[in-house]
C-alpha atoms as a PDB file:
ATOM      1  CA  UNK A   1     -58.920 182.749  11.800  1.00  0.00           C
ATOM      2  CA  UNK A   2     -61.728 185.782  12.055  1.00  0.00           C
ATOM      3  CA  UNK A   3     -64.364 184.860  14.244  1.00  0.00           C
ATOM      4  CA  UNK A   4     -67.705 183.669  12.976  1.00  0.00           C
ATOM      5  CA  UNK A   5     -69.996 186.078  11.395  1.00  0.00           C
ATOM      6  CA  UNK A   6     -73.907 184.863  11.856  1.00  0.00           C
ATOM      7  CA  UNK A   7     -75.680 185.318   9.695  1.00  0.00           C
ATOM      8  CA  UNK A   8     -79.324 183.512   8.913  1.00  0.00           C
ATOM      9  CA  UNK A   9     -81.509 183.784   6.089  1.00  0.00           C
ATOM     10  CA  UNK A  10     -84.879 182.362   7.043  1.00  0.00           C
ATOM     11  CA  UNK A  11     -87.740 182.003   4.777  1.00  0.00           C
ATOM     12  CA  UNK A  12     -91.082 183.517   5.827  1.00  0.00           C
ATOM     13  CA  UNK A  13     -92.750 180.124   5.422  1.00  0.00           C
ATOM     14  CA  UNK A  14     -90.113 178.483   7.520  1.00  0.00           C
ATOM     15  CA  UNK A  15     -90.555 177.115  10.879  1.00  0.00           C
ATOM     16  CA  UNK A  16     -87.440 177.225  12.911  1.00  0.00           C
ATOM     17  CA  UNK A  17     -88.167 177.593  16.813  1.00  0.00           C
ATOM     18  CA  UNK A  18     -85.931 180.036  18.716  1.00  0.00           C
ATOM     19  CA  UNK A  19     -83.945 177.671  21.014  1.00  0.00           C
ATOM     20  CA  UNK A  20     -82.556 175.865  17.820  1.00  0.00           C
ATOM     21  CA  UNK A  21     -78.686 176.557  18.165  1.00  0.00           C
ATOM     22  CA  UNK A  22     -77.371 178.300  14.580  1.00  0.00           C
ATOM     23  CA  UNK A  23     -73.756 179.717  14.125  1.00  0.00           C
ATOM     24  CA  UNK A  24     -72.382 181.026  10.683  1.00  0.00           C
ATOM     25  CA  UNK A  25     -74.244 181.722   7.399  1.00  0.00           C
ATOM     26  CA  UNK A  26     -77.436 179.723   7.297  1.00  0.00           C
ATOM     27  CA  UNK A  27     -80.278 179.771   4.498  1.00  0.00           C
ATOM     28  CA  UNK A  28     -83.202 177.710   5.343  1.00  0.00           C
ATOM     29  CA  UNK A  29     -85.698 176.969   2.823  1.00  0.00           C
ATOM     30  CA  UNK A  30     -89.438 177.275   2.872  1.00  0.00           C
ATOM     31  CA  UNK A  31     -91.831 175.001   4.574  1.00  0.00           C
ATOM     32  CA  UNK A  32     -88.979 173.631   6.181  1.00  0.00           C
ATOM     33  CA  UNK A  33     -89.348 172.666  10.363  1.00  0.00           C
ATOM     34  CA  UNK A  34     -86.834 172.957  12.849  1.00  0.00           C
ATOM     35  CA  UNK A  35     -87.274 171.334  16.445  1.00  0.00           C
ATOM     36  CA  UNK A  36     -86.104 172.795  19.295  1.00  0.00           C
ATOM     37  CA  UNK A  37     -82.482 172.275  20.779  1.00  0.00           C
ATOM     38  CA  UNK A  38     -81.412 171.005  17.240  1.00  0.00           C
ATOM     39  CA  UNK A  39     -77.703 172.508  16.355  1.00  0.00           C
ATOM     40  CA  UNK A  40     -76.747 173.743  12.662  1.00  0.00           C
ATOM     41  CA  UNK A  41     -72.739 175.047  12.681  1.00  0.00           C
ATOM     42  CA  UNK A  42     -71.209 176.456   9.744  1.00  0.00           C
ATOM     43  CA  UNK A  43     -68.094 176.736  10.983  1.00  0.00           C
ATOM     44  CA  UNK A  44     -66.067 177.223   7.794  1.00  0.00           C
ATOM     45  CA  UNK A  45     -68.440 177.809   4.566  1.00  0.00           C
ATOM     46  CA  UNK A  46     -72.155 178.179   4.807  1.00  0.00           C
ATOM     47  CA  UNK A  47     -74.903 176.016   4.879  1.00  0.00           C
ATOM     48  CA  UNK A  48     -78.245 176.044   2.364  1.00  0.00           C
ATOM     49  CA  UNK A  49     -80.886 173.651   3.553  1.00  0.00           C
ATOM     50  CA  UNK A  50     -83.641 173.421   0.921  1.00  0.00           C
ATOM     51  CA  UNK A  51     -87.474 173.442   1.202  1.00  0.00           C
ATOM     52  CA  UNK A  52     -89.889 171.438   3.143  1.00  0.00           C
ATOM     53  CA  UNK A  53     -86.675 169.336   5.501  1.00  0.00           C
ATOM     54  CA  UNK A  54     -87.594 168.657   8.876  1.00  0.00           C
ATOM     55  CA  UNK A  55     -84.962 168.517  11.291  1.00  0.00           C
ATOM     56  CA  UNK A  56     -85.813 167.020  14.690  1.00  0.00           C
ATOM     57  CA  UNK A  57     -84.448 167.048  18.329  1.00  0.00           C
ATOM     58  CA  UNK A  58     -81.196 166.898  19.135  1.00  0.00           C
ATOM     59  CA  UNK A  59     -79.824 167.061  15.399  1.00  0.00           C
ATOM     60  CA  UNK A  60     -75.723 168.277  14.702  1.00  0.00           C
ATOM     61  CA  UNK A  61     -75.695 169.726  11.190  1.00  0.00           C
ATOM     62  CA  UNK A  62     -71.975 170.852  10.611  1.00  0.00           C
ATOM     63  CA  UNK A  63     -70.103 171.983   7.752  1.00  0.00           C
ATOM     64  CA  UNK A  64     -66.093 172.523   8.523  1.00  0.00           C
ATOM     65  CA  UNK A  65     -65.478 172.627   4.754  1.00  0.00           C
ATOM     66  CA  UNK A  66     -64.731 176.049   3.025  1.00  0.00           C
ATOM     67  CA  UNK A  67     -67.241 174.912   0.451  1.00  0.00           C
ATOM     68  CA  UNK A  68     -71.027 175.450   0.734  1.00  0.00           C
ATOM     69  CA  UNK A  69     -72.925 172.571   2.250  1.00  0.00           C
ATOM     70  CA  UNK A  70     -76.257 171.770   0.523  1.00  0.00           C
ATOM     71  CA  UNK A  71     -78.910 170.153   1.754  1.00  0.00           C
ATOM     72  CA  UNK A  72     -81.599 169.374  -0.956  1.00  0.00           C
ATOM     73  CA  UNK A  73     -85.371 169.467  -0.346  1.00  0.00           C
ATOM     74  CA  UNK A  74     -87.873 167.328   1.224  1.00  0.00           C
ATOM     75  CA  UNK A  75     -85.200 165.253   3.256  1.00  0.00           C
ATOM     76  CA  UNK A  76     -85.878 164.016   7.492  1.00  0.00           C
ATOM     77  CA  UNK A  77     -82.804 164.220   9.895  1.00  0.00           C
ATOM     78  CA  UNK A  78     -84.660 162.387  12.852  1.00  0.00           C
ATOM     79  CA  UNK A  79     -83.699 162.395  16.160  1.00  0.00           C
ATOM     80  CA  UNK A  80     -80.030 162.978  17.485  1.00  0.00           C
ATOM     81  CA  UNK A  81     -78.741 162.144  13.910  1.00  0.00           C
ATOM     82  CA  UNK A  82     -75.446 164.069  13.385  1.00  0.00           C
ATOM     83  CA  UNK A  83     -74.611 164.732   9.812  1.00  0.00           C
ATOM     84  CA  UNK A  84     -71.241 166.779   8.170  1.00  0.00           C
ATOM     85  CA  UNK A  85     -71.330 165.434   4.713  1.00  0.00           C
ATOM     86  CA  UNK A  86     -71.372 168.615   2.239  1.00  0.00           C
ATOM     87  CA  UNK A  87     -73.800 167.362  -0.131  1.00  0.00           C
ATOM     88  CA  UNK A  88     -77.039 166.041   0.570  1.00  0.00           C
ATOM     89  CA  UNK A  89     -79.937 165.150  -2.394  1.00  0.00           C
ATOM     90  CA  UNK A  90     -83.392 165.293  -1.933  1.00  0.00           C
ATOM     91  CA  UNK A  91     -85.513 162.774  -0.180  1.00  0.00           C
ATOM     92  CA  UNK A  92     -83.120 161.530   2.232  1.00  0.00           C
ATOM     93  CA  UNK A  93     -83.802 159.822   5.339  1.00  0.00           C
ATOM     94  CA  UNK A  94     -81.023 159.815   8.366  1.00  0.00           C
ATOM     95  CA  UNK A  95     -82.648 157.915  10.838  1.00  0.00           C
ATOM     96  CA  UNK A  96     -82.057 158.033  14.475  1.00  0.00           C
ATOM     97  CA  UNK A  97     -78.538 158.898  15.645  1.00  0.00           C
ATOM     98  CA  UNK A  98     -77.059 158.177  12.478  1.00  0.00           C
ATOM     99  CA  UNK A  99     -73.652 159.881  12.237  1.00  0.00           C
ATOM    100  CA  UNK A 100     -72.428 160.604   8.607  1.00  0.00           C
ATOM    101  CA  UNK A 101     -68.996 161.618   7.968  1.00  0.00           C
ATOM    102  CA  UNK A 102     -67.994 164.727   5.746  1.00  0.00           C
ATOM    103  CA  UNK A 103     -66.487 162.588   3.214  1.00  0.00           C
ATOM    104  CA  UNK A 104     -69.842 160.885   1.885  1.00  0.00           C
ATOM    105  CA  UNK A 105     -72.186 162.807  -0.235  1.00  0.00           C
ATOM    106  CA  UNK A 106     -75.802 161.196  -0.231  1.00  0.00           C
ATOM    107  CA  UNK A 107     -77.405 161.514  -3.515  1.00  0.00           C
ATOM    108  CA  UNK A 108     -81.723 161.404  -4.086  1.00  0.00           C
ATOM    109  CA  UNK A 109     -83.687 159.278  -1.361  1.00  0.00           C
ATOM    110  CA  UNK A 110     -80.611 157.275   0.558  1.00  0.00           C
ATOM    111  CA  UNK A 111     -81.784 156.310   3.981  1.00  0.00           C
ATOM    112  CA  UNK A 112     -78.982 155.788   6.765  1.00  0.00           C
ATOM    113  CA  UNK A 113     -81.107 153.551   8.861  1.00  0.00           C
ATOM    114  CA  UNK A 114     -80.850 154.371  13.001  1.00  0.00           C
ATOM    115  CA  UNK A 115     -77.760 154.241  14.774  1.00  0.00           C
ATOM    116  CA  UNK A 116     -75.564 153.637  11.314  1.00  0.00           C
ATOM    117  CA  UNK A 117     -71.822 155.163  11.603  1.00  0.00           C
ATOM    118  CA  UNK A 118     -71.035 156.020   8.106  1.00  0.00           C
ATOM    119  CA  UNK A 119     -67.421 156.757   7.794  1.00  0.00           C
ATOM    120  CA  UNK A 120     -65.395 155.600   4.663  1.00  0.00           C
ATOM    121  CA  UNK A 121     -62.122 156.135   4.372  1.00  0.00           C
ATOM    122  CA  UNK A 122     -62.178 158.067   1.052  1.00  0.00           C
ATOM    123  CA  UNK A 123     -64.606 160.178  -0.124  1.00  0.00           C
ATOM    124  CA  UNK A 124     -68.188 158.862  -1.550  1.00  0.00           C
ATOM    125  CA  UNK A 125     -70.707 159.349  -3.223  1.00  0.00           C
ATOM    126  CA  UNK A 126     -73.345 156.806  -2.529  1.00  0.00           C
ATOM    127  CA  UNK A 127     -75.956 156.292  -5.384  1.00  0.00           C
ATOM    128  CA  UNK A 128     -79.732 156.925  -5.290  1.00  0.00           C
ATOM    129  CA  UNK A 129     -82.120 154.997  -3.836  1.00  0.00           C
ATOM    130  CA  UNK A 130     -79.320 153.365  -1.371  1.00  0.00           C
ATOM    131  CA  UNK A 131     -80.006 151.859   2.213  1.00  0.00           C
ATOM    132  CA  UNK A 132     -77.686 151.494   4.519  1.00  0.00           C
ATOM    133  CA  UNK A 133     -78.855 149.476   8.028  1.00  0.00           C
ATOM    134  CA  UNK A 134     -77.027 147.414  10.931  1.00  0.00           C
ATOM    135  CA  UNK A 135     -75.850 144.612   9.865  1.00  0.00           C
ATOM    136  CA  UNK A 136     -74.801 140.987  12.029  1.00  0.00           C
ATOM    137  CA  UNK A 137     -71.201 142.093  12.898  1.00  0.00           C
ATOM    138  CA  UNK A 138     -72.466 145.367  14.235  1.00  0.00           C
ATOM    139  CA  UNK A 139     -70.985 147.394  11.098  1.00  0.00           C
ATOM    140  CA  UNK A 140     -73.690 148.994   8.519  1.00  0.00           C
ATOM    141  CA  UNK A 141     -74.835 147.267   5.357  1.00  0.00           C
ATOM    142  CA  UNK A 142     -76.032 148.409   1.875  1.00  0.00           C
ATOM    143  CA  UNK A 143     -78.248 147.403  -0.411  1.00  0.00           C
ATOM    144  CA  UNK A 144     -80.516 149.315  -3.389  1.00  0.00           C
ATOM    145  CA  UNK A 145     -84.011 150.611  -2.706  1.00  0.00           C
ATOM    146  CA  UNK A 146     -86.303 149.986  -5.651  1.00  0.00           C
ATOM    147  CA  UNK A 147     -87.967 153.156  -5.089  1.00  0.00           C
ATOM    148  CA  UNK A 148     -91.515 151.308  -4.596  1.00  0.00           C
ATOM    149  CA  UNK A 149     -93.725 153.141  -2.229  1.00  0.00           C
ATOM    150  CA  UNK A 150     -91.570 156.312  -2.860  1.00  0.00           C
ATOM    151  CA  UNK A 151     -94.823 158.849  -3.378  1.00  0.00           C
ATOM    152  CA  UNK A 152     -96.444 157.212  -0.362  1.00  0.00           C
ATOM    153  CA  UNK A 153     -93.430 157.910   1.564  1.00  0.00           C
ATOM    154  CA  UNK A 154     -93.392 161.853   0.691  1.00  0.00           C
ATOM    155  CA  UNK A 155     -96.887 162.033   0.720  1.00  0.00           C
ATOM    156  CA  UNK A 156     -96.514 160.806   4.256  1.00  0.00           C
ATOM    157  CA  UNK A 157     -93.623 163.337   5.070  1.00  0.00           C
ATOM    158  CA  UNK A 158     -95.415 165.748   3.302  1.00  0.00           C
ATOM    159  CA  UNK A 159     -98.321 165.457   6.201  1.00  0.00           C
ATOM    160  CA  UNK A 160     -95.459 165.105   8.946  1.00  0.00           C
ATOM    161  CA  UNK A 161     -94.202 168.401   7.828  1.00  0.00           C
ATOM    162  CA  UNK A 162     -97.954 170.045   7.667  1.00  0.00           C
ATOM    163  CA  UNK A 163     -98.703 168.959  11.268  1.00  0.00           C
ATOM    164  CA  UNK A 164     -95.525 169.948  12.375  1.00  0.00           C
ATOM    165  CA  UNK A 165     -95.859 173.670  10.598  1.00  0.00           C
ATOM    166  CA  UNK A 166     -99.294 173.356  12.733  1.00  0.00           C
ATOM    167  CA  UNK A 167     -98.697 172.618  15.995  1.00  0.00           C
ATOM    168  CA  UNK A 168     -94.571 173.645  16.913  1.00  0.00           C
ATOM    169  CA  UNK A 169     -95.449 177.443  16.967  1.00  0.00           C
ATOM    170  CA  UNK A 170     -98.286 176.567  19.152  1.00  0.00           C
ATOM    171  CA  UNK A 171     -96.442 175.528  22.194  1.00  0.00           C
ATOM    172  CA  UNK A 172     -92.480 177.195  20.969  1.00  0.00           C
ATOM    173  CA  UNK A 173     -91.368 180.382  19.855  1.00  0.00           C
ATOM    174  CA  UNK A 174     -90.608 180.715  16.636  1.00  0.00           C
ATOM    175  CA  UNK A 175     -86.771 182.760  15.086  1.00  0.00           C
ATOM    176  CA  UNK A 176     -87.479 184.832  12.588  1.00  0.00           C
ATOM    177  CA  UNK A 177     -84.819 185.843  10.254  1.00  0.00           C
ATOM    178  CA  UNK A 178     -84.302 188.165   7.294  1.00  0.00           C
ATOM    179  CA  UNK A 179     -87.129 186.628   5.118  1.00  0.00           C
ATOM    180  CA  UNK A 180     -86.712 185.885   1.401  1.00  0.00           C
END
Protein backbone atom coordinates (compact mmCIF):
# COMPACT_ATOMS: atom_id res chain seq x y z
CA UNK A 1 0.00 0.00 0.00
CA UNK A 2 1.59 3.68 -1.05
CA UNK A 3 1.97 5.73 1.82
CA UNK A 4 -0.45 8.49 2.66
CA UNK A 5 -0.48 11.55 0.60
CA UNK A 6 -1.81 14.76 2.81
CA UNK A 7 -3.44 16.67 1.50
CA UNK A 8 -5.99 19.48 3.16
CA UNK A 9 -8.30 21.73 1.63
CA UNK A 10 -9.29 24.35 4.17
CA UNK A 11 -11.78 26.99 3.62
CA UNK A 12 -10.75 30.61 4.28
CA UNK A 13 -13.65 31.00 6.71
CA UNK A 14 -12.66 27.87 8.52
CA UNK A 15 -11.26 27.66 11.89
CA UNK A 16 -9.06 24.70 12.37
CA UNK A 17 -6.18 25.35 15.04
CA UNK A 18 -2.71 24.04 14.13
CA UNK A 19 -2.20 21.25 16.74
CA UNK A 20 -5.39 19.45 15.33
CA UNK A 21 -3.84 16.06 14.03
CA UNK A 22 -4.96 15.59 10.01
CA UNK A 23 -3.57 12.72 7.75
CA UNK A 24 -4.86 12.04 4.11
CA UNK A 25 -7.16 14.16 1.88
CA UNK A 26 -9.25 16.45 4.02
CA UNK A 27 -11.84 19.24 2.83
CA UNK A 28 -13.23 21.22 5.59
CA UNK A 29 -16.07 23.40 5.02
CA UNK A 30 -16.65 27.00 5.89
CA UNK A 31 -17.46 28.38 9.25
CA UNK A 32 -16.59 25.16 10.48
CA UNK A 33 -14.32 24.99 14.13
CA UNK A 34 -11.80 22.64 14.97
CA UNK A 35 -10.40 22.34 18.68
CA UNK A 36 -7.14 21.64 19.37
CA UNK A 37 -5.63 18.00 19.74
CA UNK A 38 -8.78 16.70 17.81
CA UNK A 39 -7.61 13.80 15.17
CA UNK A 40 -9.23 13.49 11.52
CA UNK A 41 -7.48 10.19 9.55
CA UNK A 42 -8.31 9.38 6.15
CA UNK A 43 -6.57 6.51 5.96
CA UNK A 44 -8.09 4.92 2.85
CA UNK A 45 -10.52 7.48 0.87
CA UNK A 46 -10.91 11.07 1.83
CA UNK A 47 -12.89 12.88 4.08
CA UNK A 48 -15.40 16.12 3.24
CA UNK A 49 -16.71 17.70 6.38
CA UNK A 50 -19.34 20.31 5.47
CA UNK A 51 -19.96 23.89 6.72
CA UNK A 52 -20.42 25.37 10.07
CA UNK A 53 -19.43 21.53 12.20
CA UNK A 54 -17.66 22.01 15.26
CA UNK A 55 -15.46 19.40 16.30
CA UNK A 56 -14.20 19.53 19.90
CA UNK A 57 -11.28 18.11 22.03
CA UNK A 58 -10.10 14.98 21.79
CA UNK A 59 -12.37 13.91 18.70
CA UNK A 60 -11.17 10.53 16.27
CA UNK A 61 -12.72 11.16 12.85
CA UNK A 62 -11.58 8.09 10.67
CA UNK A 63 -12.47 6.86 7.41
CA UNK A 64 -10.69 3.26 6.47
CA UNK A 65 -13.18 2.88 3.61
CA UNK A 66 -11.99 3.45 -0.07
CA UNK A 67 -15.13 5.51 -0.41
CA UNK A 68 -15.39 9.23 0.48
CA UNK A 69 -16.63 9.93 3.97
CA UNK A 70 -19.12 12.84 4.22
CA UNK A 71 -19.89 14.70 6.89
CA UNK A 72 -22.93 17.06 6.27
CA UNK A 73 -23.25 20.59 7.68
CA UNK A 74 -24.09 22.12 10.88
CA UNK A 75 -23.43 18.81 12.93
CA UNK A 76 -21.36 18.84 16.89
CA UNK A 77 -18.84 15.93 17.57
CA UNK A 78 -18.34 16.90 21.36
CA UNK A 79 -15.76 15.87 23.39
CA UNK A 80 -13.63 12.59 22.91
CA UNK A 81 -16.46 11.24 20.61
CA UNK A 82 -14.84 8.85 18.05
CA UNK A 83 -16.78 8.45 14.89
CA UNK A 84 -15.87 6.08 11.46
CA UNK A 85 -19.26 5.83 9.96
CA UNK A 86 -18.93 7.09 6.15
CA UNK A 87 -21.98 9.02 6.00
CA UNK A 88 -23.06 11.56 8.26
CA UNK A 89 -26.40 14.08 7.59
CA UNK A 90 -26.72 17.35 8.78
CA UNK A 91 -27.60 18.38 12.26
CA UNK A 92 -26.18 15.60 14.09
CA UNK A 93 -25.24 15.51 17.58
CA UNK A 94 -22.47 12.78 18.92
CA UNK A 95 -22.31 13.54 22.35
CA UNK A 96 -19.50 12.87 24.64
CA UNK A 97 -17.33 9.84 23.91
CA UNK A 98 -19.75 8.33 21.76
CA UNK A 99 -18.06 5.75 19.52
CA UNK A 100 -19.91 5.01 16.17
CA UNK A 101 -18.95 2.18 14.10
CA UNK A 102 -18.26 2.42 10.22
CA UNK A 103 -21.17 0.37 9.45
CA UNK A 104 -23.98 2.97 10.58
CA UNK A 105 -24.73 5.92 8.49
CA UNK A 106 -26.58 8.74 10.56
CA UNK A 107 -29.07 10.49 8.51
CA UNK A 108 -30.48 14.51 9.39
CA UNK A 109 -30.37 15.49 13.24
CA UNK A 110 -29.66 11.83 15.04
CA UNK A 111 -28.10 12.45 18.39
CA UNK A 112 -25.85 9.53 19.90
CA UNK A 113 -26.29 10.65 23.43
CA UNK A 114 -22.73 10.52 25.70
CA UNK A 115 -20.87 7.51 26.16
CA UNK A 116 -23.28 5.39 23.54
CA UNK A 117 -21.24 2.41 21.69
CA UNK A 118 -23.01 2.12 18.47
CA UNK A 119 -21.96 -0.99 16.76
CA UNK A 120 -24.53 -3.16 14.77
CA UNK A 121 -23.67 -6.03 13.31
CA UNK A 122 -24.78 -5.16 9.73
CA UNK A 123 -24.75 -2.10 8.19
CA UNK A 124 -27.42 0.85 9.07
CA UNK A 125 -28.84 3.45 8.28
CA UNK A 126 -30.60 5.00 11.18
CA UNK A 127 -33.55 7.38 10.25
CA UNK A 128 -33.89 11.13 10.95
CA UNK A 129 -34.64 12.63 13.91
CA UNK A 130 -33.35 9.33 15.92
CA UNK A 131 -31.94 9.30 19.61
CA UNK A 132 -30.02 6.90 20.81
CA UNK A 133 -29.10 7.14 24.91
CA UNK A 134 -28.00 4.59 27.79
CA UNK A 135 -30.36 2.55 28.57
CA UNK A 136 -30.99 0.21 32.18
CA UNK A 137 -28.85 -2.81 31.06
CA UNK A 138 -26.00 -0.53 30.18
CA UNK A 139 -26.58 -1.07 26.24
CA UNK A 140 -27.95 2.12 24.14
CA UNK A 141 -31.61 2.72 23.39
CA UNK A 142 -33.60 4.38 20.55
CA UNK A 143 -36.39 6.20 20.23
CA UNK A 144 -37.75 9.11 17.53
CA UNK A 145 -37.15 12.81 18.12
CA UNK A 146 -40.18 14.86 17.12
CA UNK A 147 -38.03 17.50 15.88
CA UNK A 148 -39.67 20.15 18.43
CA UNK A 149 -37.24 22.77 19.48
CA UNK A 150 -35.12 21.89 16.35
CA UNK A 151 -34.51 25.84 15.22
CA UNK A 152 -33.79 26.66 18.85
CA UNK A 153 -31.30 24.01 18.89
CA UNK A 154 -29.30 25.39 15.67
CA UNK A 155 -29.92 28.72 16.54
CA UNK A 156 -28.12 27.79 19.71
CA UNK A 157 -25.23 25.94 17.80
CA UNK A 158 -25.28 28.54 15.48
CA UNK A 159 -24.03 31.04 18.50
CA UNK A 160 -21.68 28.12 19.85
CA UNK A 161 -20.02 28.15 16.54
CA UNK A 162 -19.86 32.24 16.38
CA UNK A 163 -18.16 32.41 19.82
CA UNK A 164 -16.02 29.74 19.05
CA UNK A 165 -14.90 31.43 15.45
CA UNK A 166 -14.32 34.44 18.10
CA UNK A 167 -12.35 33.49 20.69
CA UNK A 168 -10.11 29.95 19.51
CA UNK A 169 -7.75 32.10 17.28
CA UNK A 170 -7.38 34.36 20.17
CA UNK A 171 -5.49 32.15 22.46
CA UNK A 172 -4.40 29.07 19.40
CA UNK A 173 -2.84 29.20 16.21
CA UNK A 174 -4.76 28.74 13.54
CA UNK A 175 -3.68 25.93 10.04
CA UNK A 176 -4.25 27.42 7.12
CA UNK A 177 -4.67 25.38 4.09
CA UNK A 178 -5.14 25.83 0.35
CA UNK A 179 -8.33 28.03 0.63
CA UNK A 180 -11.39 27.53 -1.58
Amino acid sequence: MPPLKDKFTIHSKAVVCQDVDMKGDITIGSGTVIHPKATIFAVAGAIVIGANCIIEEGVILVNRRKEVMRIGDDNLFEIGSRVECPIIGNGNTIGTKARVHHTVRLSHYCTISAGCLVVPTEDETLEPYTVMYAGEDGLCDRRLWTGKGKMQEADVRRKHAEYLRDMLPKFNRLRRGDGV
